[in-house]
PDB file of N, CA and C in Angstrom:
ATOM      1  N   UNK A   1      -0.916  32.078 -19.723  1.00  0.00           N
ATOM      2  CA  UNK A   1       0.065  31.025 -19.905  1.00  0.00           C
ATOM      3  C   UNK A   1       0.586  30.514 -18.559  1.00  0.00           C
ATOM      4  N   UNK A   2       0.696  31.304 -17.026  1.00  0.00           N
ATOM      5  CA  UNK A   2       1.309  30.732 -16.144  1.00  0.00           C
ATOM      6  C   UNK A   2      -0.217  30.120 -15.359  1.00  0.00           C
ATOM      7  N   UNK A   3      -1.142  30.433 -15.622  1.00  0.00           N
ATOM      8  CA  UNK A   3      -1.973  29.540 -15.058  1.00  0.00           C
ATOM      9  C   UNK A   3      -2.238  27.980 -15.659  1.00  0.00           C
ATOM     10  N   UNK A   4      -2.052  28.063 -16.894  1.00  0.00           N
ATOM     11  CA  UNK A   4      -2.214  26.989 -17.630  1.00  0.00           C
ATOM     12  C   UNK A   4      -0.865  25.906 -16.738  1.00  0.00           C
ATOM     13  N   UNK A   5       0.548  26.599 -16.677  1.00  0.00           N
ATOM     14  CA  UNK A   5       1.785  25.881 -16.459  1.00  0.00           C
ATOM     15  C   UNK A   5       1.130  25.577 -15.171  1.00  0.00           C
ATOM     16  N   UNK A   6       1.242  26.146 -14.215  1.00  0.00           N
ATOM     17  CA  UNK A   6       0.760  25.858 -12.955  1.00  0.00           C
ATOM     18  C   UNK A   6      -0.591  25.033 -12.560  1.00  0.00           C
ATOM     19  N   UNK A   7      -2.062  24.813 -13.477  1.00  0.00           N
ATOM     20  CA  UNK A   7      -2.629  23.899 -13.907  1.00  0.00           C
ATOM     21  C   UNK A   7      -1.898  22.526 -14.026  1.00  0.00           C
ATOM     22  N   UNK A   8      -0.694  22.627 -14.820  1.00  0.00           N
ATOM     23  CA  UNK A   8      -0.145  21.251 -15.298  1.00  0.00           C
ATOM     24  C   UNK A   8       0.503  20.816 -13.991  1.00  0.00           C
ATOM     25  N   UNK A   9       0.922  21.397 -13.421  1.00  0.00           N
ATOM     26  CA  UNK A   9       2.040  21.241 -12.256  1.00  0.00           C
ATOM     27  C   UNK A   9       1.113  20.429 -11.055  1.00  0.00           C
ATOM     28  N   UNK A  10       0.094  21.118 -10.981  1.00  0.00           N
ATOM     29  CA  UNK A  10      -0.472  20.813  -9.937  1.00  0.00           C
ATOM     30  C   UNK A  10      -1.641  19.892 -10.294  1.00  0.00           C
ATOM     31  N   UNK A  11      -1.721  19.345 -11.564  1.00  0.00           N
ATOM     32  CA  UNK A  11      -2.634  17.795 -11.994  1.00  0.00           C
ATOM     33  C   UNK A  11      -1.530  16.886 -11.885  1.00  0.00           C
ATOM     34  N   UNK A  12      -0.224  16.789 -12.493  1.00  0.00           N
ATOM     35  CA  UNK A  12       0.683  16.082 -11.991  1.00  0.00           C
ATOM     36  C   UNK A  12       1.397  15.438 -10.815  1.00  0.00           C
ATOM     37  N   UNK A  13       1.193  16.804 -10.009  1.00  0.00           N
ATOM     38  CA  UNK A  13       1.588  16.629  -8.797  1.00  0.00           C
ATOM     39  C   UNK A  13       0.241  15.904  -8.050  1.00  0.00           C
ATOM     40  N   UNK A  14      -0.803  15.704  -8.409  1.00  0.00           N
ATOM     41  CA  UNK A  14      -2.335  15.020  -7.859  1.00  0.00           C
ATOM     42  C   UNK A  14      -2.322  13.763  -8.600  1.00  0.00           C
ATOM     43  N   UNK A  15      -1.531  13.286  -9.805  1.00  0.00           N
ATOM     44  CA  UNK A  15      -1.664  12.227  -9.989  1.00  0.00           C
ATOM     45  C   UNK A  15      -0.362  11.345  -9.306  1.00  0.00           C
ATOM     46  N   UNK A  16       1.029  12.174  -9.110  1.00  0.00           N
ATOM     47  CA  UNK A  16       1.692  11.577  -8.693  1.00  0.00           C
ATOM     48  C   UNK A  16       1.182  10.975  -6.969  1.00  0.00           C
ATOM     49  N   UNK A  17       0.561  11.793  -6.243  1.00  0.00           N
ATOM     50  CA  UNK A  17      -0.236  11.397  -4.875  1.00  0.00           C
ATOM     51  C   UNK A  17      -1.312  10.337  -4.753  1.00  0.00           C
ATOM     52  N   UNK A  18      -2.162  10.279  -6.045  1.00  0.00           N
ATOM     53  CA  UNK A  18      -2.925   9.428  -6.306  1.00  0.00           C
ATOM     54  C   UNK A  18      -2.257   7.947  -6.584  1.00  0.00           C
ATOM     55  N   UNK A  19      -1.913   8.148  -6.978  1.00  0.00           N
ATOM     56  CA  UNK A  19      -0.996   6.955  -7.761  1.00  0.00           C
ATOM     57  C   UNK A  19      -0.211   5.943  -6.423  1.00  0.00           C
ATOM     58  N   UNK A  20       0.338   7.209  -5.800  1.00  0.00           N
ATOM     59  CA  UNK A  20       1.479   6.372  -4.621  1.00  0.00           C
ATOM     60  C   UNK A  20       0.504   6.212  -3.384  1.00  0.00           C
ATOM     61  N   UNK A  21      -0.899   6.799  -3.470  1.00  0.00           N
ATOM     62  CA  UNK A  21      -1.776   6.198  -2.362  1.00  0.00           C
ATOM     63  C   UNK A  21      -2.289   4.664  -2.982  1.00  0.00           C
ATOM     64  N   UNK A  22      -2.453   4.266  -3.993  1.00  0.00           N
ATOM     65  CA  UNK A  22      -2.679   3.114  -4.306  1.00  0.00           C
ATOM     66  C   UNK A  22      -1.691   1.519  -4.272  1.00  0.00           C
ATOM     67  N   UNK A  23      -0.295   2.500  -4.423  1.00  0.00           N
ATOM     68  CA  UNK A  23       0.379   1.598  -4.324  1.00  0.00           C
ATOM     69  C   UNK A  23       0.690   1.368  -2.708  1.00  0.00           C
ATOM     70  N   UNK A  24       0.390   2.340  -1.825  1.00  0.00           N
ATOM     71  CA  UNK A  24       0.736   1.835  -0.284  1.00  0.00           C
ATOM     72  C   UNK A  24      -1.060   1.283  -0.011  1.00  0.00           C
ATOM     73  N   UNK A  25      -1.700   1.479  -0.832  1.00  0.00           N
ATOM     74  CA  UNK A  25      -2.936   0.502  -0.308  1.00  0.00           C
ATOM     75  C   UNK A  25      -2.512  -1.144  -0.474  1.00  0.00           C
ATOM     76  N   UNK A  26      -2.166  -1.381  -1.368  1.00  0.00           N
ATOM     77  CA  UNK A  26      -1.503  -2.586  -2.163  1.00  0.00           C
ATOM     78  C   UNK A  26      -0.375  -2.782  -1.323  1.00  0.00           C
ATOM     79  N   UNK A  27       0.269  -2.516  -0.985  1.00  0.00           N
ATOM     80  CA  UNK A  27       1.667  -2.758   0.089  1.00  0.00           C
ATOM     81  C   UNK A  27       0.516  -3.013   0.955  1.00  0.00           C
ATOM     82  N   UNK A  28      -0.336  -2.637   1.764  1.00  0.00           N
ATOM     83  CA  UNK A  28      -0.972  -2.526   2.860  1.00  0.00           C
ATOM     84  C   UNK A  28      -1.330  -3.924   3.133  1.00  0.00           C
ATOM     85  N   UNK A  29      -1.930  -4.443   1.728  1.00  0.00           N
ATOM     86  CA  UNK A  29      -2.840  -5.392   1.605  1.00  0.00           C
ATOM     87  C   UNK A  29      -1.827  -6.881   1.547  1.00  0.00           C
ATOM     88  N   UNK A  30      -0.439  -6.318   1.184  1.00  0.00           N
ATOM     89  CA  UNK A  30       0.605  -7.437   1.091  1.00  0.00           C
ATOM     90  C   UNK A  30       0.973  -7.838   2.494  1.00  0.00           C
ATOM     91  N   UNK A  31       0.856  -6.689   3.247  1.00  0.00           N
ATOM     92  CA  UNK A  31       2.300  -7.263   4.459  1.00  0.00           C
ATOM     93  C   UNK A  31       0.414  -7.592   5.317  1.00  0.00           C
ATOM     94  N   UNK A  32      -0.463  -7.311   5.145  1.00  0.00           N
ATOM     95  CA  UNK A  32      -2.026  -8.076   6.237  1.00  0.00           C
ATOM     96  C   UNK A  32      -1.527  -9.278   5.571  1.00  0.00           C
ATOM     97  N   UNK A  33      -1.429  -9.761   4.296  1.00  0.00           N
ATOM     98  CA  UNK A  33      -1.825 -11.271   4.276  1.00  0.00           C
ATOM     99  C   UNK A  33      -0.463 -12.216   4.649  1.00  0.00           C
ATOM    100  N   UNK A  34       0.526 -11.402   4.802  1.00  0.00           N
ATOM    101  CA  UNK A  34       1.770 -11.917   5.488  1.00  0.00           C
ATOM    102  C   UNK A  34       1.607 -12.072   7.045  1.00  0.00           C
ATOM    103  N   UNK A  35       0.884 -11.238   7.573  1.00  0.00           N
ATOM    104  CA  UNK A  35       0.765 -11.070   8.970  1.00  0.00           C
ATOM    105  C   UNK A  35      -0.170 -12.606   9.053  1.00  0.00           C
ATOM    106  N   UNK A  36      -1.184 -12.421   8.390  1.00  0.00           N
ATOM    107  CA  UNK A  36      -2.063 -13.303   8.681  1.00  0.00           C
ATOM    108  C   UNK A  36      -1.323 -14.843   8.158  1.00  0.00           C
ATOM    109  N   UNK A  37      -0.436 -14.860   7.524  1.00  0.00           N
ATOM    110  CA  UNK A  37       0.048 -16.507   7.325  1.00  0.00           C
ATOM    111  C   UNK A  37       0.879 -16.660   8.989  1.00  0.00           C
ATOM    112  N   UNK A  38       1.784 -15.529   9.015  1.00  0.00           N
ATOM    113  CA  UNK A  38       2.555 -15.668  10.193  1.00  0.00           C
ATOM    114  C   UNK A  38       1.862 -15.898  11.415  1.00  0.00           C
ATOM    115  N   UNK A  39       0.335 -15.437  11.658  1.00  0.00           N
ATOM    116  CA  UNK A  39       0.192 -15.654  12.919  1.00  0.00           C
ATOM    117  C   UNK A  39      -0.901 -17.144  12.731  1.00  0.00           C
ATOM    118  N   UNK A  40      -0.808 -17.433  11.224  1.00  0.00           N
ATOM    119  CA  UNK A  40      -1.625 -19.134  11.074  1.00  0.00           C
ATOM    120  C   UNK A  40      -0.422 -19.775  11.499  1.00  0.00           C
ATOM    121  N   UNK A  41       0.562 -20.135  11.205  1.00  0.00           N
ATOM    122  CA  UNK A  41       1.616 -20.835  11.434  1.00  0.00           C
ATOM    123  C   UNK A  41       2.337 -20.539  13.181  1.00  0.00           C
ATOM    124  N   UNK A  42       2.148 -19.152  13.856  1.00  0.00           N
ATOM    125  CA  UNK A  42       2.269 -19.289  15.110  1.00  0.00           C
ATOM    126  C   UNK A  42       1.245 -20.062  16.047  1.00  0.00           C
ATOM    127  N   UNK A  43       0.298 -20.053  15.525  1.00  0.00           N
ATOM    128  CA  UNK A  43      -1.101 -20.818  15.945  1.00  0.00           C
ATOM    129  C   UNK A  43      -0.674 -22.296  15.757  1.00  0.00           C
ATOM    130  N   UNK A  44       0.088 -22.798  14.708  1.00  0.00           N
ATOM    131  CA  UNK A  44      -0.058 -23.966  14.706  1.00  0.00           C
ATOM    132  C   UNK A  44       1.219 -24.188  15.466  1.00  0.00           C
ATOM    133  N   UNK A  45       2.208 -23.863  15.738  1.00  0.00           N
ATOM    134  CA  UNK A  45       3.306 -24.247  16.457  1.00  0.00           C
ATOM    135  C   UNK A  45       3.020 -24.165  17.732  1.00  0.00           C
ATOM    136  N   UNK A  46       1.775 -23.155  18.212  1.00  0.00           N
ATOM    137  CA  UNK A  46       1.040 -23.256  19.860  1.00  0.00           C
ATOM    138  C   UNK A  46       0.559 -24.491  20.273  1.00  0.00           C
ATOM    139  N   UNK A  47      -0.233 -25.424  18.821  1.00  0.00           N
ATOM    140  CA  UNK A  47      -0.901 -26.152  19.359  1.00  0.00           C
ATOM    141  C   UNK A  47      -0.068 -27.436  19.229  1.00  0.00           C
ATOM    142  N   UNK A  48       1.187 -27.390  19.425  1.00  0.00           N
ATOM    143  CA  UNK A  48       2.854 -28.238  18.700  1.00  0.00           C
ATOM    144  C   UNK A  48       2.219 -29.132  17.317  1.00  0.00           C
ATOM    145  N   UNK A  49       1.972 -28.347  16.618  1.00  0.00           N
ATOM    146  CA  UNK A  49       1.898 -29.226  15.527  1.00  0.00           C
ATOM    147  C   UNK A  49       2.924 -28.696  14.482  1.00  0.00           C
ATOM    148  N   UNK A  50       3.820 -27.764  14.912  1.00  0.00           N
ATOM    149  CA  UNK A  50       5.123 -27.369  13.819  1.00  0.00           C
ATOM    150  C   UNK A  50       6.395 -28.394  13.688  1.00  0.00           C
TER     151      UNK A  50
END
C-alpha cells in the first residue's frame, strides 16, 4: 500500500513538472514574438520611418 501511495505521489508530482515545462515553452514562444515585433518597429524608427 505505501508503494502504491508513493507511486501516486510521484506520477503527480511528474505531471505537475510536465505540464509547467509546457507552459514556460509557450511563455517562451510569447515574449520571442514580442521581442521580434519590438525590434521590427525599432528597425523602423532607425530608418525614421516611425
Amino acid at each position: 500500500m505505501k508503494r502504491l501511495l508513493a507511486l501516486i505521489v510521484v506520477s503527480m508530482f511528474m505531471m505537475g513538472t510536465l505540464t509547467a515545462c509546457n507552459t514556460m515553452a509557450g511563455a517562451g514562444k510569447d515574449v520571442e514574438k514580442v521581442g521580434e515585433k519590438v525590434q521590427d518597429k525599432a528597425e523602423d524608427c532607425k530608418d525614421a520611418k516611425c
